[in-house]
Protein backbone atom coordinates (compact mmCIF):
# COMPACT_ATOMS: atom_id res chain seq x y z
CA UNK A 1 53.41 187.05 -187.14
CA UNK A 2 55.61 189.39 -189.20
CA UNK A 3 58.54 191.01 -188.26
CA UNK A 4 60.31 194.24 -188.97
CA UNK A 5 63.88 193.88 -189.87
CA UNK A 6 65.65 196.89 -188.74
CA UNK A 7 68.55 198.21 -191.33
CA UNK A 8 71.97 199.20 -189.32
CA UNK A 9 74.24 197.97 -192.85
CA UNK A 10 78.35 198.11 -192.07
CA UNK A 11 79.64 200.20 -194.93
CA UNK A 12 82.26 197.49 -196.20
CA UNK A 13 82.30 195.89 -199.57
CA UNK A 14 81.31 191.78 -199.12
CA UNK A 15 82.83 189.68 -202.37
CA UNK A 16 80.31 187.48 -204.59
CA UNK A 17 79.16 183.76 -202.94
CA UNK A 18 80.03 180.71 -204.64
CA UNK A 19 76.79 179.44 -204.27
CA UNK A 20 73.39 180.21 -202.53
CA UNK A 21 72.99 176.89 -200.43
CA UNK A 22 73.49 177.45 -197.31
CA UNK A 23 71.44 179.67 -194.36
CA UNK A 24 73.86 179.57 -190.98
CA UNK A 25 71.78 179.61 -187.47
CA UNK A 26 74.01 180.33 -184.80
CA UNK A 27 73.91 181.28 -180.98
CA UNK A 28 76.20 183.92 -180.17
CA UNK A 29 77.42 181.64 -177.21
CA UNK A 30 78.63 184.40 -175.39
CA UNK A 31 77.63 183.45 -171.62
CA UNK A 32 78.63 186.78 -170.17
CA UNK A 33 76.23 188.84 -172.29
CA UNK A 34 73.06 188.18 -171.45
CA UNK A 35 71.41 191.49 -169.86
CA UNK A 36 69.32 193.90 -171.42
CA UNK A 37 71.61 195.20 -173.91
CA UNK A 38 73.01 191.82 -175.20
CA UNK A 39 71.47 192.43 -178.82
CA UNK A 40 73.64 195.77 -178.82
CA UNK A 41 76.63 195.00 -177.47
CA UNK A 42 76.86 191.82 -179.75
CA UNK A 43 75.69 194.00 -182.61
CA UNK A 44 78.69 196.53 -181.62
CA UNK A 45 81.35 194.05 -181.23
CA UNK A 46 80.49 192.54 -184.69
CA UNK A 47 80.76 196.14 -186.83
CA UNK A 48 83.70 195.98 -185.01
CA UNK A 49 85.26 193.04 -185.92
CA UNK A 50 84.11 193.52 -189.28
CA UNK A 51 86.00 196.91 -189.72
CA UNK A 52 88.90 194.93 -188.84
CA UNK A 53 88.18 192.76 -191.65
CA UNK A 54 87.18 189.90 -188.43
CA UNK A 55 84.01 187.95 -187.91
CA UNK A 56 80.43 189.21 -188.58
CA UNK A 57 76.95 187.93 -189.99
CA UNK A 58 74.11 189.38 -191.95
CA UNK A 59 71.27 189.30 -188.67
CA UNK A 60 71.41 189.34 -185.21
CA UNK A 61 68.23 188.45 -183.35
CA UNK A 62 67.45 189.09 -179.66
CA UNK A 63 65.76 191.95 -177.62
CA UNK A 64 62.89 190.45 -177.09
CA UNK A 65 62.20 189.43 -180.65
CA UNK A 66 64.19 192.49 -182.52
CA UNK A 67 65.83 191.38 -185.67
CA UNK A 68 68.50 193.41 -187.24
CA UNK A 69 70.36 193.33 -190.66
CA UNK A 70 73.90 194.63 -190.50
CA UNK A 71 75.36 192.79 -193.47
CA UNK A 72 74.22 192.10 -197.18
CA UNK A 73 72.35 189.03 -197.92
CA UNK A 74 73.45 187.55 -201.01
CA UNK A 75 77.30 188.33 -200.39
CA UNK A 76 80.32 186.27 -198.16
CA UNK A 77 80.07 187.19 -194.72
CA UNK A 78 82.63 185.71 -191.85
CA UNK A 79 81.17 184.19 -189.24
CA UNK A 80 80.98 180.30 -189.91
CA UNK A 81 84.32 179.36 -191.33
CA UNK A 82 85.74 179.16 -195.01
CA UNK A 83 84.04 176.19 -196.17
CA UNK A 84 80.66 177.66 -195.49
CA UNK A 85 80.77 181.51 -195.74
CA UNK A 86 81.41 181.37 -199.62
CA UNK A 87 77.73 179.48 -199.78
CA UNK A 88 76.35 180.86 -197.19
CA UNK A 89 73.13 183.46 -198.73
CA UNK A 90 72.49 184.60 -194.79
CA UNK A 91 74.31 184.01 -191.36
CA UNK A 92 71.66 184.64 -188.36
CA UNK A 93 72.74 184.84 -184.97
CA UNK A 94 70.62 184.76 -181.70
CA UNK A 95 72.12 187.14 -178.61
CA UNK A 96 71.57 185.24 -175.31
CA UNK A 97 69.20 186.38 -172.77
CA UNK A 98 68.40 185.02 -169.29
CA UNK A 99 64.92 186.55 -169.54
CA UNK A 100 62.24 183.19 -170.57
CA UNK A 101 59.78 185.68 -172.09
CA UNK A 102 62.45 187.42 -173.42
CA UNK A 103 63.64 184.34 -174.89
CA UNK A 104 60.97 182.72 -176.16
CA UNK A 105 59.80 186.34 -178.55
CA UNK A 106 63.95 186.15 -179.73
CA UNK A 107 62.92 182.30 -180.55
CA UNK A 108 60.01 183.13 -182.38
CA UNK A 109 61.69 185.63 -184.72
CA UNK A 110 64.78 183.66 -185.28
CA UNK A 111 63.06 180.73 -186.52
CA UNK A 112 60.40 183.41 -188.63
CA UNK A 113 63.72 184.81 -190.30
């Protein structure tokens, strides 16, 4: 299956990687976000942080399989510490859900990304 990868790109400036080895796949691990809107709330609290020069990652991934890009591949992004985010090409993050369908479409366009 293919997947469209919706564009919502923060308008910062991201600095130049050291290196293109890594991919980071992480969980939001927020247990008190997990309703319908869990992909947009996460999605606003990151542009957030990253206007405050804070945490954020190039793809979030939940709403029942929706993948969104709000950060440049290719460039440093913040969200796995400072040994990794200078190598880091992409940082993906999954929004929980409590919904198993729901779930298992999110799981399936994680792993695709």
């Amino acid at each position: 299956m293919n997947y469209t990868i919706e564009q919502q790109l923060l308008p910062i400036t991201q600095k130049k990687l050291t290196s293109n080895s890594l991919v980071i796949a992480h969980e939001s691990g927020n247990a008190k976000n997990v309703g319908l809107l869990a992909l947009e709330n996460e999605i606003v609290y990151m542009k957030q942080q990253a206007k405050k020069n804070g945490a954020f990652t190039s793809h979030w991934v939940g709403g029942g399989g929706r993948i969104i890009q709000i950060a440049q591949t290719g460039k440093i992004q913040y969200g796995a510490g400072k040994y990794a985010n200078p190598h880091a090409y992409a940082q993906v993050e999954l929004a929980r859900t409590s919904d198993p369908d729901w779930f298992k479409k999110d799981y399936q366009a994680y792993v695709w990304l």
